[in-house]
N, C-alpha and C. Protein backbone atom coordinates (compact mmCIF):
# COMPACT_ATOMS: atom_id res chain seq x y z
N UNK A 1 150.30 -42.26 115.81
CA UNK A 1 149.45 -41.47 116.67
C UNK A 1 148.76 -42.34 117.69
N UNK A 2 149.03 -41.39 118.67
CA UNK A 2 147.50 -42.07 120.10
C UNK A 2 146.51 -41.90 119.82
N UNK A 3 145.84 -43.51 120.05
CA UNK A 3 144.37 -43.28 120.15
C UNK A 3 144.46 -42.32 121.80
N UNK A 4 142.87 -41.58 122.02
CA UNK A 4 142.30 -41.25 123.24
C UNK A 4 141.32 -42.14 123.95
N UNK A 5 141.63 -42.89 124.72
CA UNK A 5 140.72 -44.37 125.41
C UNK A 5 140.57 -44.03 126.47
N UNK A 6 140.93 -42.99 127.20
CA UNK A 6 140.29 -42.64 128.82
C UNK A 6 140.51 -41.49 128.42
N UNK A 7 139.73 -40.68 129.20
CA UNK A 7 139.45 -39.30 129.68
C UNK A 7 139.54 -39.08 131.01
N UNK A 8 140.19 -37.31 131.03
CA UNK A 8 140.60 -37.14 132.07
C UNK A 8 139.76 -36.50 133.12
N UNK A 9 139.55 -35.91 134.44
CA UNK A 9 139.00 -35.54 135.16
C UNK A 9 137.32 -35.79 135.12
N UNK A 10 136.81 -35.19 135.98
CA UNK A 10 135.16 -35.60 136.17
C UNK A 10 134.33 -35.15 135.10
N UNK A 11 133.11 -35.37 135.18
CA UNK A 11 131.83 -34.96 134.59
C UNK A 11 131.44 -34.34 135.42
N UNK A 12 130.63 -33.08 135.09
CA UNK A 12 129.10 -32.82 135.45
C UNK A 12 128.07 -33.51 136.44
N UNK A 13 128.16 -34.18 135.94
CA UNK A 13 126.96 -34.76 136.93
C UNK A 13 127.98 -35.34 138.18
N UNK A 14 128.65 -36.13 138.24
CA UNK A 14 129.73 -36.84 139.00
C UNK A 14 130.08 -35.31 139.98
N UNK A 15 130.70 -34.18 139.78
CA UNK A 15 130.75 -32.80 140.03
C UNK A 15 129.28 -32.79 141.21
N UNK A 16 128.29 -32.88 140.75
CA UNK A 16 126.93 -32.11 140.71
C UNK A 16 126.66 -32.98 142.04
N UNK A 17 127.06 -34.41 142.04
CA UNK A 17 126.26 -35.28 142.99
C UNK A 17 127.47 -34.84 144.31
N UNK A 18 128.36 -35.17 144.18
CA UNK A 18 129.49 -34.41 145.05
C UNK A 18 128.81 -33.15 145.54
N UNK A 19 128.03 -32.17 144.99
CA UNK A 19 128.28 -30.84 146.43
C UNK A 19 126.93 -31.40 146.43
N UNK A 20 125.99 -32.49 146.04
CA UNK A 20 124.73 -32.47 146.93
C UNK A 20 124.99 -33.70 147.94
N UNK A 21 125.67 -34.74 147.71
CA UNK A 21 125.58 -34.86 148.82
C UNK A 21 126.56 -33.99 150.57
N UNK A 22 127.21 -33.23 149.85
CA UNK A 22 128.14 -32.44 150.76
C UNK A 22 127.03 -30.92 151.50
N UNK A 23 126.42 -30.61 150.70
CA UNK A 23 125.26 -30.00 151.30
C UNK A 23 124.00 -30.69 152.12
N UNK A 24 123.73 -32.18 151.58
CA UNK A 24 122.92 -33.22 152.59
C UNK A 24 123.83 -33.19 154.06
N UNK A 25 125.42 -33.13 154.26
CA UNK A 25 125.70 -33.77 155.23
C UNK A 25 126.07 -32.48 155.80
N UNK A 26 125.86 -31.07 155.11
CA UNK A 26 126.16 -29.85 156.36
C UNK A 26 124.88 -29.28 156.92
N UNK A 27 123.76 -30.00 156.18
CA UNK A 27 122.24 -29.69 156.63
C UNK A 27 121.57 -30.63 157.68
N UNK A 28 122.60 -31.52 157.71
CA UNK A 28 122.27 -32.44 158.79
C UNK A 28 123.04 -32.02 160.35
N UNK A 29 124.36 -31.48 159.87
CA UNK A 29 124.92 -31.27 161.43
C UNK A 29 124.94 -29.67 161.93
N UNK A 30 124.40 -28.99 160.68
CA UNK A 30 124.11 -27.86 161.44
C UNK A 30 123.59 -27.57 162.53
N UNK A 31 122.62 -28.45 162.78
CA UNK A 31 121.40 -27.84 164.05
C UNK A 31 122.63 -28.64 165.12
N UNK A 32 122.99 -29.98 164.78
CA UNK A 32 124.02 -30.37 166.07
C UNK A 32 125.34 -29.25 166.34
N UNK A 33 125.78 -28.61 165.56
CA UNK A 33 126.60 -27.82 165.75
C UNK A 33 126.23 -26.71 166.90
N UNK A 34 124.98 -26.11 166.37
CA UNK A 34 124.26 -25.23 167.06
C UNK A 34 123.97 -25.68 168.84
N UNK A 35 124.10 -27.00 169.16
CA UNK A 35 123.35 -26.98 170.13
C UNK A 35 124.66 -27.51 170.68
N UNK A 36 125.91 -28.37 170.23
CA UNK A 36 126.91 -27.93 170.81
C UNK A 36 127.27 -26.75 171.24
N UNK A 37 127.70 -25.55 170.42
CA UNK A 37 128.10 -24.07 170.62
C UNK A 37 126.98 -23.52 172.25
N UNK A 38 125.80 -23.87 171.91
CA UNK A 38 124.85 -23.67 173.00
C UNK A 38 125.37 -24.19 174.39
N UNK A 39 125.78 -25.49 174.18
CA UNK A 39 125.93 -26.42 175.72
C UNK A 39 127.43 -25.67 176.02
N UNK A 40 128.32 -25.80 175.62
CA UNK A 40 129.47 -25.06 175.56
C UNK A 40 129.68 -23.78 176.17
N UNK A 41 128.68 -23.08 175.11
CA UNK A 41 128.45 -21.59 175.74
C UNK A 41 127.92 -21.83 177.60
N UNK A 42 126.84 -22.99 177.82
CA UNK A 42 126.53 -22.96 179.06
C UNK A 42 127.63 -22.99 180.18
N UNK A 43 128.17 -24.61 179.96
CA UNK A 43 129.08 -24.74 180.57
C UNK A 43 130.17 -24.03 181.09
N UNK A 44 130.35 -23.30 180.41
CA UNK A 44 131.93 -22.17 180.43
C UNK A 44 131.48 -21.07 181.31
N UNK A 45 130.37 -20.61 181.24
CA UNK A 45 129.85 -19.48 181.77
C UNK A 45 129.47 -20.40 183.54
N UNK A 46 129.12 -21.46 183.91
CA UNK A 46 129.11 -22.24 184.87
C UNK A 46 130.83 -22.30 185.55
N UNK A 47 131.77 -22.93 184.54
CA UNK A 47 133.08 -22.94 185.40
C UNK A 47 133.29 -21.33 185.73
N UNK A 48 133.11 -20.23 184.71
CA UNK A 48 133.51 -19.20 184.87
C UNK A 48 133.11 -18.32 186.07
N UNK A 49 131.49 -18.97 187.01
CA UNK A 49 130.94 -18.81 188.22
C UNK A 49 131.95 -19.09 189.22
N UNK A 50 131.85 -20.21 188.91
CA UNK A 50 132.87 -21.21 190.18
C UNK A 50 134.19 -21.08 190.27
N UNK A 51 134.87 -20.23 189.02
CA UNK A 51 136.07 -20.14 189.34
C UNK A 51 136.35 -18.52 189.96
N UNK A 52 135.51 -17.48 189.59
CA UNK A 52 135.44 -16.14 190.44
C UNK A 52 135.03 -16.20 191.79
N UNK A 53 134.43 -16.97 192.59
CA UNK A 53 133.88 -17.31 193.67
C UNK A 53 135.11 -18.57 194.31
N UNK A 54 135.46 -19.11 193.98
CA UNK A 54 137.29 -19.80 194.30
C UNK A 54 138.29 -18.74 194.10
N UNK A 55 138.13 -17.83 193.39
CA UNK A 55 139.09 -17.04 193.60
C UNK A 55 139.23 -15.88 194.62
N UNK A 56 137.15 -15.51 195.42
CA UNK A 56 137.67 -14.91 196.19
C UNK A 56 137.86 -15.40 197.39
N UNK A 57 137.77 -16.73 197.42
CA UNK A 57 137.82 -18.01 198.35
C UNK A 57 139.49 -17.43 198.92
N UNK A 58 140.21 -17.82 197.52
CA UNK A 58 141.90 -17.80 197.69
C UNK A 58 142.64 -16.61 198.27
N UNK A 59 141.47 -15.19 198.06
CA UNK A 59 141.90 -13.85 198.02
C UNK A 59 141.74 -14.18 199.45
N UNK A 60 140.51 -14.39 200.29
CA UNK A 60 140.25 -14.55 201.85
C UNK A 60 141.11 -15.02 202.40
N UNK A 61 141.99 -16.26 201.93
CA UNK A 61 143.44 -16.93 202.54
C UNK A 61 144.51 -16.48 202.44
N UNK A 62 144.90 -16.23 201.51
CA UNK A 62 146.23 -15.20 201.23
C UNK A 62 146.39 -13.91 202.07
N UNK A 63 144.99 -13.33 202.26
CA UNK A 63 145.37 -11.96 202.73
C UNK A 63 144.67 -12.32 204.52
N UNK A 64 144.26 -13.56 204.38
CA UNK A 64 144.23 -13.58 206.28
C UNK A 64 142.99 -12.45 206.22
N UNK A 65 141.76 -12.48 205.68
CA UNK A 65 140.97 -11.42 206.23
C UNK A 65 139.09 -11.90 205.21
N UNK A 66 138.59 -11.17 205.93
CA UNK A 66 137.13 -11.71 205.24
C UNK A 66 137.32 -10.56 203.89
N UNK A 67 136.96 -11.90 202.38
CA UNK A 67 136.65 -11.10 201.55
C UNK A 67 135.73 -11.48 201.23
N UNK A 68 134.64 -10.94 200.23
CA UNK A 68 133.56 -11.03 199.67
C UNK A 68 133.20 -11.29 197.80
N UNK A 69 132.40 -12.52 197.77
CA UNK A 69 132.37 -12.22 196.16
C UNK A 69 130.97 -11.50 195.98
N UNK A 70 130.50 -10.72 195.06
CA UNK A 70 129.15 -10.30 195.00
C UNK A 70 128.92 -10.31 193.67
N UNK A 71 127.52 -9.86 193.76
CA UNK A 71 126.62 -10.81 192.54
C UNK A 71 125.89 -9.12 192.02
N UNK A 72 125.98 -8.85 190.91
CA UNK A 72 125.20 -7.62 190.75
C UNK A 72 124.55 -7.78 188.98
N UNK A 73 124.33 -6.38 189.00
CA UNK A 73 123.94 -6.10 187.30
C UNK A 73 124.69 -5.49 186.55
N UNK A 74 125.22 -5.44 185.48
CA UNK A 74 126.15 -4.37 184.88
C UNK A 74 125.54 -4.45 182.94
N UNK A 75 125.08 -3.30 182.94
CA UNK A 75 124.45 -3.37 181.34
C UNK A 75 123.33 -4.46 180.95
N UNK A 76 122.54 -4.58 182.44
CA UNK A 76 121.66 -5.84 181.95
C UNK A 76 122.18 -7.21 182.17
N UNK A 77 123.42 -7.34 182.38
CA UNK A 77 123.81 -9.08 182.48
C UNK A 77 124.34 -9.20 183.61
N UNK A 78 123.94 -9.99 184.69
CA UNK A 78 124.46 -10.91 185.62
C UNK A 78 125.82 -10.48 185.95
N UNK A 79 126.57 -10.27 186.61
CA UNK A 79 127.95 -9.91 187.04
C UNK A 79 128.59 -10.55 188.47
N UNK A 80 129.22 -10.77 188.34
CA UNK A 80 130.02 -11.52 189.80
C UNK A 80 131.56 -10.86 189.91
N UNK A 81 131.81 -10.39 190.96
CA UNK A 81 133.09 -9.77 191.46
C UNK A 81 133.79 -10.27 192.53
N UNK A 82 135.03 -10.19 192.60
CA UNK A 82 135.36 -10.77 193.78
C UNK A 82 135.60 -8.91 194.49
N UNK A 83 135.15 -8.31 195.56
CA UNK A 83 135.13 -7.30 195.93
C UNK A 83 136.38 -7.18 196.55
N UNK A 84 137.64 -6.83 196.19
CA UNK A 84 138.86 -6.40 197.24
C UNK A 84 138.69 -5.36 198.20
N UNK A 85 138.02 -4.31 197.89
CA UNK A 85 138.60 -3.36 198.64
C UNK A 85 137.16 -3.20 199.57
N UNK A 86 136.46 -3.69 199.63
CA UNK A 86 134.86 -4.36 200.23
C UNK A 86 134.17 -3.03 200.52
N UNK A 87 133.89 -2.36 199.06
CA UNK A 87 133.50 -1.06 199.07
C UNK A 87 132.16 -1.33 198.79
N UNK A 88 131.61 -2.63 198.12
CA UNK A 88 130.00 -3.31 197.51
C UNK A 88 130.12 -2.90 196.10
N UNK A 89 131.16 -2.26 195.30
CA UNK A 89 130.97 -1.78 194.18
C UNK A 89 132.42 -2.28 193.70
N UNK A 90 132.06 -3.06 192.17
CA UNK A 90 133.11 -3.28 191.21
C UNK A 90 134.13 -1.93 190.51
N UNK A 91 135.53 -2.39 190.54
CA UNK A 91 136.51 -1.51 190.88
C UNK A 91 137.25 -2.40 189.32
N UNK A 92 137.93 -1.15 188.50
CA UNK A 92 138.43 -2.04 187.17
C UNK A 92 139.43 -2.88 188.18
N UNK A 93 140.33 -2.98 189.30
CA UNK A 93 141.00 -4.04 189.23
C UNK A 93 140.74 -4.57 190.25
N UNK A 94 139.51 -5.09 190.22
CA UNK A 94 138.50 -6.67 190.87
C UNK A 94 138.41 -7.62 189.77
N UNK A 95 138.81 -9.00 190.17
CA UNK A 95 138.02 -9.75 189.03
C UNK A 95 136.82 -10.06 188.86
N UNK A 96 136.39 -10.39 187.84
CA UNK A 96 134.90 -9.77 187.61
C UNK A 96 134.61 -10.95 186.58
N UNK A 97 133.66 -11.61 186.45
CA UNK A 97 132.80 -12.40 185.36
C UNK A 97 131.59 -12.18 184.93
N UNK A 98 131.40 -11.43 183.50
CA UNK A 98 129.94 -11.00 183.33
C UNK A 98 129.62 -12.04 182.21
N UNK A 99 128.21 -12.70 182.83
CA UNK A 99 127.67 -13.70 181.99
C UNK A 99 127.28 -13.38 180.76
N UNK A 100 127.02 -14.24 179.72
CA UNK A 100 126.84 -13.36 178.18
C UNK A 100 125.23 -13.28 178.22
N UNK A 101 124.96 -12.58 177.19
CA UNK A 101 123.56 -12.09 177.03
C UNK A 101 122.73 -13.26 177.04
N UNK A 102 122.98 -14.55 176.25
CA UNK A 102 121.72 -15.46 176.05
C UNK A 102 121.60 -16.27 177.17
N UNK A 103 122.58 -16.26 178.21
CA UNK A 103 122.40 -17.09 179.51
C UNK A 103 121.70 -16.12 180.29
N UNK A 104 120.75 -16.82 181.29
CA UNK A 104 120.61 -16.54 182.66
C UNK A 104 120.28 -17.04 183.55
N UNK A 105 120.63 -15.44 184.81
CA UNK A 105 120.69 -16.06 186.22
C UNK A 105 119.13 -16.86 186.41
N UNK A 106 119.32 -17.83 186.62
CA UNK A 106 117.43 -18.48 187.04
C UNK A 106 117.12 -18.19 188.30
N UNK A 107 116.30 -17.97 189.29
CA UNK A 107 115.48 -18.29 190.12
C UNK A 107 115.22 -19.70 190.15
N UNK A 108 115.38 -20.20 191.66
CA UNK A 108 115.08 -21.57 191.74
C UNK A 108 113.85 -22.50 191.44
N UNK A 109 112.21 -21.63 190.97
CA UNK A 109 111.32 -22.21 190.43
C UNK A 109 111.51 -22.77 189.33
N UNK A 110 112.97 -21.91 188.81
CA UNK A 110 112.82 -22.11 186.90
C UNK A 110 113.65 -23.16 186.67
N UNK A 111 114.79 -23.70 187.31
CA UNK A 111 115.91 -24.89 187.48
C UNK A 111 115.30 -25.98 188.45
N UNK A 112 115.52 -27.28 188.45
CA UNK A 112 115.28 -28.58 188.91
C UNK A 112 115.52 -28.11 190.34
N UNK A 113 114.88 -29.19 191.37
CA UNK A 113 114.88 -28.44 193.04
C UNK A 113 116.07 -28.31 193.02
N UNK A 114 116.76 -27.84 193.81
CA UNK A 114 118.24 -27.38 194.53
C UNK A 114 118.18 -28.98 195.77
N UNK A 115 117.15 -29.18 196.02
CA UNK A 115 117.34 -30.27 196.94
C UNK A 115 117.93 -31.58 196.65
N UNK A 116 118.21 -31.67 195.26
CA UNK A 116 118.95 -32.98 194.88
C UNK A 116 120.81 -32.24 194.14
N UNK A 117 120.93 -31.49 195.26
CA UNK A 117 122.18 -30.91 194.60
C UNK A 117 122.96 -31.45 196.28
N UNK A 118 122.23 -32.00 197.28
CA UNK A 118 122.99 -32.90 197.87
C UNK A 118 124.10 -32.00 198.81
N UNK A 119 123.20 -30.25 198.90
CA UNK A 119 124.00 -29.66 200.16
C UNK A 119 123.63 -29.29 201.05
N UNK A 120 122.58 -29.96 201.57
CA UNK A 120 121.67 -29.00 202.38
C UNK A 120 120.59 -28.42 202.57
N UNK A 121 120.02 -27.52 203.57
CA UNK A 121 119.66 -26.31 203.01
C UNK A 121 120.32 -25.61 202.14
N UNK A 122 119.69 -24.77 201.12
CA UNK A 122 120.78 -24.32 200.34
C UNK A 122 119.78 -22.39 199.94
N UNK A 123 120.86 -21.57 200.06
CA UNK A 123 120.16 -20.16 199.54
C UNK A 123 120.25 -20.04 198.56
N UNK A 124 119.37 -19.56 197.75
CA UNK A 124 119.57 -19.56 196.09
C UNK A 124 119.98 -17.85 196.02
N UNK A 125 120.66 -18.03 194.66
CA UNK A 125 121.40 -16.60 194.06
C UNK A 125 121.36 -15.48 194.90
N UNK A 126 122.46 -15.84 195.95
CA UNK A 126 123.12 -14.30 197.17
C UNK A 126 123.55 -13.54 196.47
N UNK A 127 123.20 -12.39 197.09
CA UNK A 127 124.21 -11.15 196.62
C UNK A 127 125.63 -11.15 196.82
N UNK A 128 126.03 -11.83 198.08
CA UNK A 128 127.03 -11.77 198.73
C UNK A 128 127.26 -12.97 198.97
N UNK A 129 128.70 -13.18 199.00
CA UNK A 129 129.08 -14.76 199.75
C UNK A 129 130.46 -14.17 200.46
N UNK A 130 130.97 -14.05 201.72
CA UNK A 130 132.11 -13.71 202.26
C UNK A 130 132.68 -15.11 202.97
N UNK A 131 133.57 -14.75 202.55
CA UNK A 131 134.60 -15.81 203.30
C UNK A 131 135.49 -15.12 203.94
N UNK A 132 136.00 -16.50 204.98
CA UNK A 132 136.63 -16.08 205.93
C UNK A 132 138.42 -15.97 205.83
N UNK A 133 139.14 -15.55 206.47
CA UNK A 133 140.53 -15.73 206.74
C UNK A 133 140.84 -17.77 206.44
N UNK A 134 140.07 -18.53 206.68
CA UNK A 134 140.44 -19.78 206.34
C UNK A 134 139.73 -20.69 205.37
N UNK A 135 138.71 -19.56 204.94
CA UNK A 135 138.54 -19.99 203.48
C UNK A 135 137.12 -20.43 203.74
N UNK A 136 136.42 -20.35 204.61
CA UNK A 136 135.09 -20.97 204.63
C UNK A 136 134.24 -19.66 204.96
N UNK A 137 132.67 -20.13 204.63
CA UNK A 137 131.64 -19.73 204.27
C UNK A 137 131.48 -18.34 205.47
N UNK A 138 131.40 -16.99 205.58
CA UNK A 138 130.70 -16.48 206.80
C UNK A 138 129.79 -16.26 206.54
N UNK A 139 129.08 -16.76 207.59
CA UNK A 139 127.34 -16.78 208.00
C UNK A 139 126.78 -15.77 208.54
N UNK A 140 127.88 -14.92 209.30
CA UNK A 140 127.33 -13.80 210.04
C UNK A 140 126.00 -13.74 210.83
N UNK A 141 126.33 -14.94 211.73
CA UNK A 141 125.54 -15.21 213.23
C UNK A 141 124.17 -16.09 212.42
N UNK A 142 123.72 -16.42 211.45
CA UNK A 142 122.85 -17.55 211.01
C UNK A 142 123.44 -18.69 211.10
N UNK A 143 122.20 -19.67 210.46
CA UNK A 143 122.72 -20.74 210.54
C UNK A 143 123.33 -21.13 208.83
N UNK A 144 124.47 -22.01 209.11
CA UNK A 144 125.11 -22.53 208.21
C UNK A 144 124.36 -22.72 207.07
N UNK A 145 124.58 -22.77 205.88
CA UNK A 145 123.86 -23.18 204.31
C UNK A 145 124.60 -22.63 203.76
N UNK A 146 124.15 -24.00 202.58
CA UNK A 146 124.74 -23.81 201.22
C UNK A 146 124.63 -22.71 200.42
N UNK A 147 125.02 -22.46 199.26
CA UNK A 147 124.10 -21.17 198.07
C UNK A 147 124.53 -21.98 196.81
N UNK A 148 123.70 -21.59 196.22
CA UNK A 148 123.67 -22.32 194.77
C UNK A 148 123.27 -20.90 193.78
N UNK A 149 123.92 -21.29 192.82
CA UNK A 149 123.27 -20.14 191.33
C UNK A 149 123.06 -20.80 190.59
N UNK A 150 122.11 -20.79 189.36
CA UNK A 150 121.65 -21.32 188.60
C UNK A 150 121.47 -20.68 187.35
N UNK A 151 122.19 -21.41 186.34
CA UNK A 151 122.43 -21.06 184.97
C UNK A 151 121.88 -21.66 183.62
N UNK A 152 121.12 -21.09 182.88
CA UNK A 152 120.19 -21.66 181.84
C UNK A 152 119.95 -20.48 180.91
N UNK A 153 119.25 -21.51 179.51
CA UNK A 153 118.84 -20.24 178.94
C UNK A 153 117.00 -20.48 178.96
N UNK A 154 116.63 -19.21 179.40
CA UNK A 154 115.09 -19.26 179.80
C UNK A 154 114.35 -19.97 178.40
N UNK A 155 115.00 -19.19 177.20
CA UNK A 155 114.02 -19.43 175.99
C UNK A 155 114.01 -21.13 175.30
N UNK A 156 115.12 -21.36 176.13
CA UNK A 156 115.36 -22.92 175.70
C UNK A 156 116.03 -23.77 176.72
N UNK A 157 114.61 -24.61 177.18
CA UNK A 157 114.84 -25.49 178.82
C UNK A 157 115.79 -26.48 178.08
N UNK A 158 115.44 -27.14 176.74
CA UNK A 158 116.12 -28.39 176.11
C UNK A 158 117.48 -28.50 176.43
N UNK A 159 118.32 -27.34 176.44
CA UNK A 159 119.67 -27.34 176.64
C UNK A 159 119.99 -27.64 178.10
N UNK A 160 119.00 -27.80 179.33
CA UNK A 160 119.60 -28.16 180.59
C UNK A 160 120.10 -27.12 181.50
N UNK A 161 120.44 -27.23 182.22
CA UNK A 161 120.63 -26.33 183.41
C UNK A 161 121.83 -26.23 184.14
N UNK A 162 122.73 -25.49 184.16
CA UNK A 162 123.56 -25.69 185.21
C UNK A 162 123.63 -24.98 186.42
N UNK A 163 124.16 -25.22 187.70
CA UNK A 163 124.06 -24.74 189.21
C UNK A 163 125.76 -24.47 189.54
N UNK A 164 125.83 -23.25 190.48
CA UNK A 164 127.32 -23.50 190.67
C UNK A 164 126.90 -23.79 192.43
N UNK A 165 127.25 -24.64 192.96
CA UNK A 165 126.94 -24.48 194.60
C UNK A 165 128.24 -24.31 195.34
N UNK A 166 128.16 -23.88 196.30
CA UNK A 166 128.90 -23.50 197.45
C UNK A 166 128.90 -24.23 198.94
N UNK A 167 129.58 -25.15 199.16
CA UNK A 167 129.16 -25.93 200.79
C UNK A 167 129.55 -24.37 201.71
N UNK A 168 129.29 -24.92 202.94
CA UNK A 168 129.66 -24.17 204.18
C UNK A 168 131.34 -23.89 204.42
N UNK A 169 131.83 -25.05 203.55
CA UNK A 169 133.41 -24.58 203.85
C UNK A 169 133.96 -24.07 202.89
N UNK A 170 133.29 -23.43 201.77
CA UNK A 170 133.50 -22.97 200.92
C UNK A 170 133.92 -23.33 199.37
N UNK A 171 134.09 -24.95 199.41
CA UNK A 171 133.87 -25.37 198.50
C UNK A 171 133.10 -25.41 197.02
N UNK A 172 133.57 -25.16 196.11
CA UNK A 172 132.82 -25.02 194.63
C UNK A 172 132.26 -26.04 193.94
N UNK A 173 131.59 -26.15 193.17
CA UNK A 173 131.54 -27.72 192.70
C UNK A 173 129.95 -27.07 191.50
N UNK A 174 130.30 -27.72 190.35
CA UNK A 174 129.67 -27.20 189.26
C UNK A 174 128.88 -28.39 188.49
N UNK A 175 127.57 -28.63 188.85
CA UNK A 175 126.33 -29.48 188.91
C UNK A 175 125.68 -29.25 187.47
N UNK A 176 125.08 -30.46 186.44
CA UNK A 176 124.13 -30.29 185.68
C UNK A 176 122.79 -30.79 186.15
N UNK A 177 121.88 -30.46 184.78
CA UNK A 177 120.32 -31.28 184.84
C UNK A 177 120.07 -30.95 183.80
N UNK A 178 118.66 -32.42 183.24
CA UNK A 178 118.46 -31.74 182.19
C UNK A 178 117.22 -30.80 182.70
N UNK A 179 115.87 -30.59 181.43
CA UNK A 179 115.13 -30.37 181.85
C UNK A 179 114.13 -31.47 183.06
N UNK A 180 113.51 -30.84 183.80
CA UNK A 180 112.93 -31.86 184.63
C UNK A 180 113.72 -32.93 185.31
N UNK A 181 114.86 -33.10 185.28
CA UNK A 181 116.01 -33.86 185.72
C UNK A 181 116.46 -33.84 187.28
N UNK A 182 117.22 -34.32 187.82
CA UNK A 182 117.90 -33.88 188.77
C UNK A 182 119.52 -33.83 188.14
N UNK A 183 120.15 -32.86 189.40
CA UNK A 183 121.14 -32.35 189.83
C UNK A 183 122.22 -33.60 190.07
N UNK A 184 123.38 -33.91 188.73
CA UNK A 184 124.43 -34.36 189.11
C UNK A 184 125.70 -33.60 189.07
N UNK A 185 127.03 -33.85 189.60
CA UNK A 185 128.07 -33.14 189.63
C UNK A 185 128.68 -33.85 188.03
N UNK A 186 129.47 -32.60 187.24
CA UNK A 186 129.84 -32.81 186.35
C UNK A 186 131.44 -33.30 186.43
């Protein structure tokens, strides 16, 4: 007969220290998780500005004619359209980007100056931005400027700020900050 001189699988306690320290290390990256998902959530909703406003950039060139992107409300959240049929009202087949609930549109008191975003004068959050048959900004008899929008969440400055700006030739370009920060291109 065999003696029994080792034993097989774990103990209890050996078991026990295993899910504590595995609960020490998901109590530690939770809150980092959280504030990833947060910056993420920002960001996306920033390209997702800049890429509806380039797209009605592309719509203005292709079709040789002034189109318009516009900026409205729909159920409470922020909305941006590229307007085809330039009626001022979103149509199901316009493209359309509606920002999610915990972002918002800022006012330029509430985001870092616009003056270190390095375009100018610049108009903050237009209703309207039309472009032309060659893809740049119409001013409609003013003078030239930038526009910038500005994206944050009010209840929490910590997460930073993002801007989508617009040059005169219609160019996009999608800017951070933190709080109190200035304005770099990402």
């Amino acid at each position: 007969m065999r003696s029994r001189s080792s034993t097989h699988g774990f103990s209890l306690i050996e078991l026990m220290a295993v899910v504590a320290i595995i609960l020490i290390l998901a109590a530690v990256s939770v809150p980092a998780i959280g504030r990833s998902l947060a910056l993420y959530r920002l960001n996306n909703a920033a390209a997702q500005v800049s890429n509806i406003i380039q797209r009605g950039r592309y719509e203005a060139i292709k079709q040789n004619t002034t189109m318009r992107v516009r900026r409205d409300v729909a159920d409470g959240l922020p909305r941006f359209f590229v307007d085809l049929d330039n009626d001022g009202a979103w149509q199901a087949n316009e493209p359309m980007v509606l920002l999610p609930g915990q972002i918002d549109l800022l006012e330029g008191g509430e985001a870092p100056d616009g003056a270190t975003l390095n375009l100018g004068a610049v108009s903050e959050s237009p209703e309207v931005i039309a472009f032309d048959g060659r893809g740049t900004v119409e001013f409609g008899g003013g003078g030239t400027t930038a526009y910038a929008f500005y994206l944050g969440y009010s209840s929490q400055v910590d997460y930073g700020f993002r801007a989508v700006g617009v040059s005169p030739m219609g160019r996009t370009r999608v800017y951070r900050a933190a709080h109190g920060g200035q304005w770099s291109a990402q």
